[in-house]
PDB file of N, CA and C in Angstrom:
ATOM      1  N   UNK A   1     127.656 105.764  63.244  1.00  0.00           N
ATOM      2  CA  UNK A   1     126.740 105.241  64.244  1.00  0.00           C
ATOM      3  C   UNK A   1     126.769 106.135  65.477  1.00  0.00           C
ATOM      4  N   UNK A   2     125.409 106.545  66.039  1.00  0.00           N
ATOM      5  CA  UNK A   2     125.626 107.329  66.879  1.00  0.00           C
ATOM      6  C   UNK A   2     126.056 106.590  68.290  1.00  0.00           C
ATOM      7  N   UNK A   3     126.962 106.999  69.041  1.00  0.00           N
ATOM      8  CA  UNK A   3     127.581 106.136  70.428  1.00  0.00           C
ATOM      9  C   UNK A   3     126.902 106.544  71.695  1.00  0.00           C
ATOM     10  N   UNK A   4     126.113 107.662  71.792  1.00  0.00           N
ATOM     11  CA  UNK A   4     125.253 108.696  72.453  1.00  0.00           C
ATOM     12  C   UNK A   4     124.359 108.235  72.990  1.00  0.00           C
ATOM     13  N   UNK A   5     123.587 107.799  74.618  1.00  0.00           N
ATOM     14  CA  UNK A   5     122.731 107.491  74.841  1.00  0.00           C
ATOM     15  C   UNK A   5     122.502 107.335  76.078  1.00  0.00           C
ATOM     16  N   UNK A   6     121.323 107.137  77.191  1.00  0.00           N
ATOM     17  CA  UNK A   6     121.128 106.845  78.270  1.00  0.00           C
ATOM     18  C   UNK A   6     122.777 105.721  78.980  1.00  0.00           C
ATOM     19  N   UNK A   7     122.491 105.006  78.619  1.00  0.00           N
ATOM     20  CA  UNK A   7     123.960 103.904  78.747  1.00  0.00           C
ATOM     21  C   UNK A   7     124.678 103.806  78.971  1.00  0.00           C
ATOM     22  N   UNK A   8     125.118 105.290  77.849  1.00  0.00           N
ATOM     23  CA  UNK A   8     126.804 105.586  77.641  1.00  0.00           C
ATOM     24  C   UNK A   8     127.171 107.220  78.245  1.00  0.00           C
ATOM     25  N   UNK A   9     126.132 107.339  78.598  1.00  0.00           N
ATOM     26  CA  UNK A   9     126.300 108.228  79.653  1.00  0.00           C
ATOM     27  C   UNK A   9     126.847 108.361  81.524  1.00  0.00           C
ATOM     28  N   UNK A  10     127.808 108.795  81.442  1.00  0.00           N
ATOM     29  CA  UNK A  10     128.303 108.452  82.918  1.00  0.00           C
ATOM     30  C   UNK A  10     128.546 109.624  83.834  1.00  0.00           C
ATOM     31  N   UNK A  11     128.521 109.280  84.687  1.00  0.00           N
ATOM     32  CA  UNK A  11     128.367 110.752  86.403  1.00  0.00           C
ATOM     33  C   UNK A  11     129.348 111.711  85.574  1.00  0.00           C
ATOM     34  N   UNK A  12     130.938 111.637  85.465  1.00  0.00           N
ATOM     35  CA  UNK A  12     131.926 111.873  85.164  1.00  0.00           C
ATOM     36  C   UNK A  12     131.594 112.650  84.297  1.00  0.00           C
ATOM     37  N   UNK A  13     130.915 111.732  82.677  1.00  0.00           N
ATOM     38  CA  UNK A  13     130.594 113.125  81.911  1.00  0.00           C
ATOM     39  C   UNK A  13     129.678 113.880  81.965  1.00  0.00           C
ATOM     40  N   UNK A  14     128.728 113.670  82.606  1.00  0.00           N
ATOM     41  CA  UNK A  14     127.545 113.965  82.825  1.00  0.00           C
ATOM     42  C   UNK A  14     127.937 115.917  83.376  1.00  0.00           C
ATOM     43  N   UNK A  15     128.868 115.227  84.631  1.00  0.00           N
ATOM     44  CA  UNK A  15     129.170 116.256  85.421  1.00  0.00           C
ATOM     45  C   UNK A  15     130.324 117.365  85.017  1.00  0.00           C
ATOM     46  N   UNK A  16     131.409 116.489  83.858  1.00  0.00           N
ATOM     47  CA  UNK A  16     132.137 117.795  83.365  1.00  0.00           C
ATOM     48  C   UNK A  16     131.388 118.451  82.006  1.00  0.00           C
ATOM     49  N   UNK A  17     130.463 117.681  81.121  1.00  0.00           N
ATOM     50  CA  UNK A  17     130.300 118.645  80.213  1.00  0.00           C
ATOM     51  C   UNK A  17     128.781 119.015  79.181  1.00  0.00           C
ATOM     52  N   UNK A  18     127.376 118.385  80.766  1.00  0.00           N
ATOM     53  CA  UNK A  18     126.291 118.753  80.615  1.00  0.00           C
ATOM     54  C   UNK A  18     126.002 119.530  81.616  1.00  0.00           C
ATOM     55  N   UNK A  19     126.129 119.195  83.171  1.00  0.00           N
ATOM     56  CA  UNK A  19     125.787 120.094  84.102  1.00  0.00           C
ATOM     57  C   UNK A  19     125.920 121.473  83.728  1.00  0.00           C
ATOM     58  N   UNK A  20     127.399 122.027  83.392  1.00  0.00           N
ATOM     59  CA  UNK A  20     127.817 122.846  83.629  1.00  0.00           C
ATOM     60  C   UNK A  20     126.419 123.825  82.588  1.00  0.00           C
ATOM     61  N   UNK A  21     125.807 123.285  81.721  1.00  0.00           N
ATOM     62  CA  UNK A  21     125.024 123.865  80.684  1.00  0.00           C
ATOM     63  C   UNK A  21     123.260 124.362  81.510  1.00  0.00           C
ATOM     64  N   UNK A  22     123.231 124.175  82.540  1.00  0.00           N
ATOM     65  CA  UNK A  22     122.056 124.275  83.294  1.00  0.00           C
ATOM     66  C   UNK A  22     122.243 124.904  84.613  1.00  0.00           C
ATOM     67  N   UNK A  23     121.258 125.578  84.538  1.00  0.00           N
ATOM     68  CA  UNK A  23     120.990 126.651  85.786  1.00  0.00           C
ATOM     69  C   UNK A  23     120.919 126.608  87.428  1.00  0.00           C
ATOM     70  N   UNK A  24     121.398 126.194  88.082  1.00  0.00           N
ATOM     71  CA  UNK A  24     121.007 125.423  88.894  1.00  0.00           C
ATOM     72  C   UNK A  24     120.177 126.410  90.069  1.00  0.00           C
ATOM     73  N   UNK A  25     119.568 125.989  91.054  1.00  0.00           N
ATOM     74  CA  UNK A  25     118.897 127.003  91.884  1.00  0.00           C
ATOM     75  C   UNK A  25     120.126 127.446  93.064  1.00  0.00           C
ATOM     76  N   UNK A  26     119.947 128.618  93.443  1.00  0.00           N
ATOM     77  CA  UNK A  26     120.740 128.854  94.625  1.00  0.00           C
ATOM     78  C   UNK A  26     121.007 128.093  96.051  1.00  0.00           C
ATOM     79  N   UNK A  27     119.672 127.042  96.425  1.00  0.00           N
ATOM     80  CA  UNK A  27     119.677 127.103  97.741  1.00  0.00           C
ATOM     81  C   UNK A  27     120.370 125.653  97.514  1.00  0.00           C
ATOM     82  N   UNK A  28     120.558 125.589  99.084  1.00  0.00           N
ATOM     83  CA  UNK A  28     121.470 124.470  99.034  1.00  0.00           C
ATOM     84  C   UNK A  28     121.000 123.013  99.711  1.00  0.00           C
ATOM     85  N   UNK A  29     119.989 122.673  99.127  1.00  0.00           N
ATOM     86  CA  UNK A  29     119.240 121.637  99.409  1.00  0.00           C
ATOM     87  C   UNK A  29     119.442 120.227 100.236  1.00  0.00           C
ATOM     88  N   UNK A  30     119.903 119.793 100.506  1.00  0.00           N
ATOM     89  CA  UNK A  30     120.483 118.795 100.986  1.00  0.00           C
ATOM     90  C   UNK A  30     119.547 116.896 100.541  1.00  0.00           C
ATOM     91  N   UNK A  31     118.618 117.643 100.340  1.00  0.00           N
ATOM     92  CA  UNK A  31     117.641 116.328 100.055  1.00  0.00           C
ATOM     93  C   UNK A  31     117.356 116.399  98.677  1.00  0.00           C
ATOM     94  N   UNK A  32     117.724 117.350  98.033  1.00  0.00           N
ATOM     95  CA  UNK A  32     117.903 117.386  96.517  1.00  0.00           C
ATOM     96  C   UNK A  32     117.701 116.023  95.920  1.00  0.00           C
ATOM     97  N   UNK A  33     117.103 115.684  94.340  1.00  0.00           N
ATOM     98  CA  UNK A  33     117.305 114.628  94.052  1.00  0.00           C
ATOM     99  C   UNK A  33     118.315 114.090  93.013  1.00  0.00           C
ATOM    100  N   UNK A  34     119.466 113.494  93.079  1.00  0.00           N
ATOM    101  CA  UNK A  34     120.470 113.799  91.983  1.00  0.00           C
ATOM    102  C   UNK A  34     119.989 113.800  90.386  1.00  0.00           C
ATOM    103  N   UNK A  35     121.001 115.263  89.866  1.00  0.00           N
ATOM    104  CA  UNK A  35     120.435 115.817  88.757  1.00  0.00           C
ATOM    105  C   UNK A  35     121.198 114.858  87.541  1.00  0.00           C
ATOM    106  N   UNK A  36     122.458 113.813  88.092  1.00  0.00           N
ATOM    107  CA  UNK A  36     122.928 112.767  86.933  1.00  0.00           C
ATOM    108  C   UNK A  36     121.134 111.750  86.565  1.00  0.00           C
ATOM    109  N   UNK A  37     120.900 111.487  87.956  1.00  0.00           N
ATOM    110  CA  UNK A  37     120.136 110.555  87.575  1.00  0.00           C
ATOM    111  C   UNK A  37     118.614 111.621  86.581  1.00  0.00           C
ATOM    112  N   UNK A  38     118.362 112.026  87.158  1.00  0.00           N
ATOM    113  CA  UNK A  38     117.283 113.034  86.406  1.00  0.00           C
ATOM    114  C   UNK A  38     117.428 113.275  84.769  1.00  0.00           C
ATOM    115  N   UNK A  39     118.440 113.567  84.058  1.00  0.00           N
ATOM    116  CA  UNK A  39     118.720 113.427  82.975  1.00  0.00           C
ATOM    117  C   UNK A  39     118.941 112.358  82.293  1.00  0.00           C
ATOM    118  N   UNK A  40     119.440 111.050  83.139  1.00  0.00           N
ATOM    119  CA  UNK A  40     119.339 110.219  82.682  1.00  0.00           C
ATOM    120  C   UNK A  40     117.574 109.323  82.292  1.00  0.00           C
ATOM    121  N   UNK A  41     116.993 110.123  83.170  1.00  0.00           N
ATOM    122  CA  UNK A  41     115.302 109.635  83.068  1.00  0.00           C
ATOM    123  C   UNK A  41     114.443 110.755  81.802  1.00  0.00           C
ATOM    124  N   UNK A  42     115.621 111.324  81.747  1.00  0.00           N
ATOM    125  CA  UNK A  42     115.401 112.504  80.518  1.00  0.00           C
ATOM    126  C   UNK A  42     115.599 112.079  78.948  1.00  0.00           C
ATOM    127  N   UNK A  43     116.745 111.518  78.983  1.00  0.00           N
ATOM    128  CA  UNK A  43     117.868 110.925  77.815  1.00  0.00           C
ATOM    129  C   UNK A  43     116.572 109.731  77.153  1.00  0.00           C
ATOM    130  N   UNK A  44     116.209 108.476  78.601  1.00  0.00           N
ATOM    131  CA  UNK A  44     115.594 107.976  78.036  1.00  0.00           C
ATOM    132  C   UNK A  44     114.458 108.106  78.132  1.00  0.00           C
ATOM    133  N   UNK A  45     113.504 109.211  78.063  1.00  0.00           N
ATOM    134  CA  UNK A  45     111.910 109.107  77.621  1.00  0.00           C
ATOM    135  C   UNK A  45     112.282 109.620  76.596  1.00  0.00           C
ATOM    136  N   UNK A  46     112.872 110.711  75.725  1.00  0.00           N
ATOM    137  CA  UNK A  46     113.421 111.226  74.699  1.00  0.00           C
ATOM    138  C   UNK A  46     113.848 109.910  73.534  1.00  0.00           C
ATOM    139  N   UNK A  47     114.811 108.927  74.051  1.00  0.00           N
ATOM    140  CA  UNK A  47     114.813 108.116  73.042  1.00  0.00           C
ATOM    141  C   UNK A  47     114.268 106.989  72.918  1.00  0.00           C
ATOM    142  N   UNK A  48     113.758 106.797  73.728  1.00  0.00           N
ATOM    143  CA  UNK A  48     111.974 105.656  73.617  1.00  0.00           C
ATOM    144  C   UNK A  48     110.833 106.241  73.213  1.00  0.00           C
ATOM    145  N   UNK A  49     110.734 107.378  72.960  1.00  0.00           N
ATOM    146  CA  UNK A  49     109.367 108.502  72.604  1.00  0.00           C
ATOM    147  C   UNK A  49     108.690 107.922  73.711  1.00  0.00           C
ATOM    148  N   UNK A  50     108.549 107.814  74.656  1.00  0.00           N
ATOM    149  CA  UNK A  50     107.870 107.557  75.698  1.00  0.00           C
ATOM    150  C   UNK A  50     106.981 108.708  76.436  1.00  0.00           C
ATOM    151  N   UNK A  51     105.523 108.466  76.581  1.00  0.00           N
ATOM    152  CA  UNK A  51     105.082 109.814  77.432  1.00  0.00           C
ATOM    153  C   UNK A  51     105.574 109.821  78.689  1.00  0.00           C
ATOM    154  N   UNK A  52     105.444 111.128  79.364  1.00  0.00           N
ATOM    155  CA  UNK A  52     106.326 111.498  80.454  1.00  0.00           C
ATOM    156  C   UNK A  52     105.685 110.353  81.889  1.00  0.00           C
ATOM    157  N   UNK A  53     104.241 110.261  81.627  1.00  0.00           N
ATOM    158  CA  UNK A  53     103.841 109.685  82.748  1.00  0.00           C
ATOM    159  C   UNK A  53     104.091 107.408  82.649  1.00  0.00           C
ATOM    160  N   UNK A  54     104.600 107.538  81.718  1.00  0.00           N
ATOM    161  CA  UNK A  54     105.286 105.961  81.604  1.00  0.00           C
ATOM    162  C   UNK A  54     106.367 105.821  82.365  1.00  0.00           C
ATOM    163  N   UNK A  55     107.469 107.047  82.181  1.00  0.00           N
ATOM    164  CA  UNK A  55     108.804 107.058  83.232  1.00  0.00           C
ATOM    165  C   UNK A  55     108.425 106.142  85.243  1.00  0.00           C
ATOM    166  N   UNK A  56     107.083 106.554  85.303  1.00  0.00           N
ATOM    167  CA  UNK A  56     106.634 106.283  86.720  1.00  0.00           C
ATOM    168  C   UNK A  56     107.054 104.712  86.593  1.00  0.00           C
ATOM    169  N   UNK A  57     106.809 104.090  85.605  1.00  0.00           N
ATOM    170  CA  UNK A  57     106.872 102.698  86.319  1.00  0.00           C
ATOM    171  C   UNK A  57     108.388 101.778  85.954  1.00  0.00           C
ATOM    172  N   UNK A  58     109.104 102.860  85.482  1.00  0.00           N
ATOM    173  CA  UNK A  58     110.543 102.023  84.707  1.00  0.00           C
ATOM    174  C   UNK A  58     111.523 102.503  86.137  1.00  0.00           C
ATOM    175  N   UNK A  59     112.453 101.354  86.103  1.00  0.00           N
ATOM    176  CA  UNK A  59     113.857 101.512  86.699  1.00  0.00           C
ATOM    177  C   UNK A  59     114.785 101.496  86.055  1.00  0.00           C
ATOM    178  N   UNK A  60     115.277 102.554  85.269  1.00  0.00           N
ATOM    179  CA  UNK A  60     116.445 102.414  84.238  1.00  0.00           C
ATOM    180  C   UNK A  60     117.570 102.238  85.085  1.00  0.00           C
ATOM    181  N   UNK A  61     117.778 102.997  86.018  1.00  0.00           N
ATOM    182  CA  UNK A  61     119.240 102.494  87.069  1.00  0.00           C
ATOM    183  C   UNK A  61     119.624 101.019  86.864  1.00  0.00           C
ATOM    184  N   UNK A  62     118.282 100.285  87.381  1.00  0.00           N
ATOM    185  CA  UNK A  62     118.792  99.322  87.621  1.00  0.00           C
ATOM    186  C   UNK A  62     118.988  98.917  89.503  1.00  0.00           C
ATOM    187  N   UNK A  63     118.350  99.705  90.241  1.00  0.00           N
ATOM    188  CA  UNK A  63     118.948  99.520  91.930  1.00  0.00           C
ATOM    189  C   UNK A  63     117.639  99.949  92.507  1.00  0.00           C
ATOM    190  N   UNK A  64     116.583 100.052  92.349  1.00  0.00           N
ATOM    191  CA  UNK A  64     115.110  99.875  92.491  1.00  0.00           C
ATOM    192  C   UNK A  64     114.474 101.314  92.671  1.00  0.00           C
ATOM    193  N   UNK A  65     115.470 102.390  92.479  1.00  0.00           N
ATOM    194  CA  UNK A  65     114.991 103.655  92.198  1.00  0.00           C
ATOM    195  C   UNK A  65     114.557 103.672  90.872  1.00  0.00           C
ATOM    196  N   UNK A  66     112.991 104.538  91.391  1.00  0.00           N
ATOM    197  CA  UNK A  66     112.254 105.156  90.477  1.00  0.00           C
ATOM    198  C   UNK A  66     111.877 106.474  91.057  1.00  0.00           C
ATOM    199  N   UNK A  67     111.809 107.545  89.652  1.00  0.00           N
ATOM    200  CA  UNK A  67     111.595 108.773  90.030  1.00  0.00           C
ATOM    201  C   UNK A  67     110.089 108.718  88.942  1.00  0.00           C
ATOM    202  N   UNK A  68     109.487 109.703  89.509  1.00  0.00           N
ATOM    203  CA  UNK A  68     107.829 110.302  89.276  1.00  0.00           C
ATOM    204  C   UNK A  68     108.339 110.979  88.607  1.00  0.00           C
ATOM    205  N   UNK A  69     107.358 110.976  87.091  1.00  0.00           N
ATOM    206  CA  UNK A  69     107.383 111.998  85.687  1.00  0.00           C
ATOM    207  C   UNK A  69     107.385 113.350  86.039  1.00  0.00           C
ATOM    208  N   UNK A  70     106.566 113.438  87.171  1.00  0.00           N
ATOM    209  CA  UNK A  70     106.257 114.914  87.534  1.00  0.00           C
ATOM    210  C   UNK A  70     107.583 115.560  87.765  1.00  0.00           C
ATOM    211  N   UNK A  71     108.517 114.703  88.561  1.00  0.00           N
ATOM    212  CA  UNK A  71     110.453 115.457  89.027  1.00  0.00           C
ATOM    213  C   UNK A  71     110.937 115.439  87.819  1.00  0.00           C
ATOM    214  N   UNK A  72     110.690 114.610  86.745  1.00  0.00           N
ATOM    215  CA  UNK A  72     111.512 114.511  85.652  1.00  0.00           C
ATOM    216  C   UNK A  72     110.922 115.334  84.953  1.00  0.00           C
ATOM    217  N   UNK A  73     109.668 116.010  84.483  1.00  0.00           N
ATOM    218  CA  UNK A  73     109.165 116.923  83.739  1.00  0.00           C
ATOM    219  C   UNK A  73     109.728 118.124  84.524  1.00  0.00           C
ATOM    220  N   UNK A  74     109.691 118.540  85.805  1.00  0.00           N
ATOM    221  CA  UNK A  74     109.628 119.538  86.248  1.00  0.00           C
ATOM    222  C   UNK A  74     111.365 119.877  85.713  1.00  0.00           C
ATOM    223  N   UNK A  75     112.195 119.332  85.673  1.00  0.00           N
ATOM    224  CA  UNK A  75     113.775 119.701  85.655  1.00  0.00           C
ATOM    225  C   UNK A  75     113.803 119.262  83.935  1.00  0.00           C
ATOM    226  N   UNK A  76     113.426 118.954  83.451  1.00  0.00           N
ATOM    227  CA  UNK A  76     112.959 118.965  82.188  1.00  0.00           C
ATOM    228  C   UNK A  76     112.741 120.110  81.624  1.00  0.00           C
ATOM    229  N   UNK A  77     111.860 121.257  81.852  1.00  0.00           N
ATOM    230  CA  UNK A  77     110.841 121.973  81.532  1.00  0.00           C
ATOM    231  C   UNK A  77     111.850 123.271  82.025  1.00  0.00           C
ATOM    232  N   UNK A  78     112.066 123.117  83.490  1.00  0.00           N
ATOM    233  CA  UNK A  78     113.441 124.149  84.369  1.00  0.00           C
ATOM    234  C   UNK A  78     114.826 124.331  83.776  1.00  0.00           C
ATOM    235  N   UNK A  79     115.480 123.285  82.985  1.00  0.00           N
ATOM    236  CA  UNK A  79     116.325 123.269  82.221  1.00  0.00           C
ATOM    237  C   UNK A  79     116.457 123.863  80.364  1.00  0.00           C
ATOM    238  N   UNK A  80     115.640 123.645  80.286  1.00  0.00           N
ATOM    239  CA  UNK A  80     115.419 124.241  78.775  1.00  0.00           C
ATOM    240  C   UNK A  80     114.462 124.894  78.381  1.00  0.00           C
ATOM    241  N   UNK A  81     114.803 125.956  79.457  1.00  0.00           N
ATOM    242  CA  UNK A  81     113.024 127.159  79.745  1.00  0.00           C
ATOM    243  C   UNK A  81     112.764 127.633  78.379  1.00  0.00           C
ATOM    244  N   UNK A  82     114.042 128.357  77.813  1.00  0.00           N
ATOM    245  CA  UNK A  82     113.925 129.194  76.428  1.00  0.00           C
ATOM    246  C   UNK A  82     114.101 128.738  75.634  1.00  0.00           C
ATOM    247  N   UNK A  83     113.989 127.557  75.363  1.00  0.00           N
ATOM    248  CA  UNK A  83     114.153 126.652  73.774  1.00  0.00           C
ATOM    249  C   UNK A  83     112.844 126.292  73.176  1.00  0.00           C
ATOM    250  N   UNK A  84     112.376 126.316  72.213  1.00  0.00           N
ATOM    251  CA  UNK A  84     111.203 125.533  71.479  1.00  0.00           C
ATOM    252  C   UNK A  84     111.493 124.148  71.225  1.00  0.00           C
ATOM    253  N   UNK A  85     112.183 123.769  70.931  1.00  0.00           N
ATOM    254  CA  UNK A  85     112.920 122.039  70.551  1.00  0.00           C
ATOM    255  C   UNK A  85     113.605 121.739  71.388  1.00  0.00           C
ATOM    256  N   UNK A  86     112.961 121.357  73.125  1.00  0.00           N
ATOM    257  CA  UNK A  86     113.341 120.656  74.006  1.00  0.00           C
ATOM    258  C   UNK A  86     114.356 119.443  73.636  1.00  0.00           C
ATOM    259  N   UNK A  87     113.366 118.453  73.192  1.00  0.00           N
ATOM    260  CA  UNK A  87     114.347 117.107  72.844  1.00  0.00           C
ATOM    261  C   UNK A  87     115.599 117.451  72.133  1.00  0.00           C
ATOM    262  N   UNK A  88     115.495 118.256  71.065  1.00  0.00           N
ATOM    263  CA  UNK A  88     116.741 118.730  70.110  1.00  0.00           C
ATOM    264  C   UNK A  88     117.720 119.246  70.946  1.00  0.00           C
ATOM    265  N   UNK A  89     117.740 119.938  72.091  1.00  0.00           N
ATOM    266  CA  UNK A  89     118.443 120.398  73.160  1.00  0.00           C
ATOM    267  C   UNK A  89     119.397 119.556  73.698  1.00  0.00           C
ATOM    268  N   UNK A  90     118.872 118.177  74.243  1.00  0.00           N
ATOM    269  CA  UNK A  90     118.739 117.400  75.326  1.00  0.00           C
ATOM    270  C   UNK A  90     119.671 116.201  74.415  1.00  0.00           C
ATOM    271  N   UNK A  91     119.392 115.754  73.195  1.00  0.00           N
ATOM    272  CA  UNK A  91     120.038 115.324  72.471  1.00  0.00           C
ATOM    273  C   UNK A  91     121.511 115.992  72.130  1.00  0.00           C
ATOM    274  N   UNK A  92     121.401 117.193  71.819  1.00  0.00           N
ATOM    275  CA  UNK A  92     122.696 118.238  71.514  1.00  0.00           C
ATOM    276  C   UNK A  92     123.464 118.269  72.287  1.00  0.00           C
ATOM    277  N   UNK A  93     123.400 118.348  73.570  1.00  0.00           N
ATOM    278  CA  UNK A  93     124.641 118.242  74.381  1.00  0.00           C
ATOM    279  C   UNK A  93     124.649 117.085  74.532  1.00  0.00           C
ATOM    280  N   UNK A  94     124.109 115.948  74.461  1.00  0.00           N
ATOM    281  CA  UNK A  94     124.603 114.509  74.519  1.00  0.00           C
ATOM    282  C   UNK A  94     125.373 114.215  73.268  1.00  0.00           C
ATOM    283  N   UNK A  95     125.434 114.807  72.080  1.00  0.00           N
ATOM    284  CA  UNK A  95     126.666 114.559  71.230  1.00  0.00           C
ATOM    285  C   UNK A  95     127.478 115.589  71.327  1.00  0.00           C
ATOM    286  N   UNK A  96     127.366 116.770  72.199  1.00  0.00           N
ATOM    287  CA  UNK A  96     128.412 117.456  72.368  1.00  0.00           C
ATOM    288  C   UNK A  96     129.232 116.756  72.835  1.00  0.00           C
ATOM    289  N   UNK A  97     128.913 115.883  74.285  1.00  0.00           N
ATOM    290  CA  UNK A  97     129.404 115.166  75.093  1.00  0.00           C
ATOM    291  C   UNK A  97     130.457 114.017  74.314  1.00  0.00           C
ATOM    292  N   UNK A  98     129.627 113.526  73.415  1.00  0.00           N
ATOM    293  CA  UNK A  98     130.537 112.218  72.401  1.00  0.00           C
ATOM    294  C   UNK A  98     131.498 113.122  71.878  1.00  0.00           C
ATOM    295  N   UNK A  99     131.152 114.001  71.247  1.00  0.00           N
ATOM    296  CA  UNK A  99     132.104 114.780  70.117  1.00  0.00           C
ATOM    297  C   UNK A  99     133.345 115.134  71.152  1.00  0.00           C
ATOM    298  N   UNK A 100     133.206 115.633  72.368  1.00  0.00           N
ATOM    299  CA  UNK A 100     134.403 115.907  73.185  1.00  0.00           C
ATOM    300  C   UNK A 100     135.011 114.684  73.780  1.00  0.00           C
ATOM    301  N   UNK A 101     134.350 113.350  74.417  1.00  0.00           N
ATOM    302  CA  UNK A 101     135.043 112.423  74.556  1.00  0.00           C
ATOM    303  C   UNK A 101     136.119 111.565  72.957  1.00  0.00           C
ATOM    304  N   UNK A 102     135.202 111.843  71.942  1.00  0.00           N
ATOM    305  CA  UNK A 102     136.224 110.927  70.982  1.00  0.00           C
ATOM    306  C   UNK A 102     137.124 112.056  70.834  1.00  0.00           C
ATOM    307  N   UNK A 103     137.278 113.435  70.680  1.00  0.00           N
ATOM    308  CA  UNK A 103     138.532 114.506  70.251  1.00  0.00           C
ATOM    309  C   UNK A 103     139.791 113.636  71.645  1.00  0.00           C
ATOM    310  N   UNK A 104     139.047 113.370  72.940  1.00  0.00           N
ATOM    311  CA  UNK A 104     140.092 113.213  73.548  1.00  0.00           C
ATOM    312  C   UNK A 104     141.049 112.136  73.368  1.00  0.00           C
ATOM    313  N   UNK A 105     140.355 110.902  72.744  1.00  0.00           N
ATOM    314  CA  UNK A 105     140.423 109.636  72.469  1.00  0.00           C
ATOM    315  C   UNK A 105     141.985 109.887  71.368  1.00  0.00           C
ATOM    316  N   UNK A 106     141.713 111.177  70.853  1.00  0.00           N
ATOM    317  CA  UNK A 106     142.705 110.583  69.601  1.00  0.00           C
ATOM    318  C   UNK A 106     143.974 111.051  69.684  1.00  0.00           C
TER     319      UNK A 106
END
């Protein structure tokens, strides 16, 4: 059963062993919009097959933030410039992610 998903995704792993897989820009933004939550609006249009412009009206958080398809396509699109099989990407390091949390587990 796969354990992998919007859900079970957390800052922690998010931040030791997907970030590190993406490019980030140089400048140092301060109003930036966090890139945990961005992937997480990634994770799930990917596993709802959802079109990008549906994301506009969901609060997956849960805390009344919503982000516009357009931020989530754009870091979408910025993140997996050279791949043909976006989703296949985006999925892949989310069981990289499982595959390294259960090795630690045991």
């Amino acid at each position: 059963m796969d354990t992998y998903n919007y859900k079970t995704m957390t800052r922690e792993i998010f931040e030791t062993y997907i970030k590190p897989n993406f490019v980030e820009s140089k400048s140092n933004n301060k109003g930036q919009i966090d890139k945990y939550h961005i992937f997480l609006y990634i994770l799930y249009k990917i596993e709802n097959c959802l079109k990008w412009r549906a994301l506009d009206d969901i609060d997956i958080l849960g805390d009344g933030t919503k982000l516009k398809h357009e931020i989530v396509y754009y870091y979408y699109k910025k993140w997996a410039k050279d791949t043909k099989d976006l989703d296949k990407q985006y999925l892949d390091l989310v069981k990289l992610y499982t595959e390294c949390v259960e090795d630690k587990k045991k």
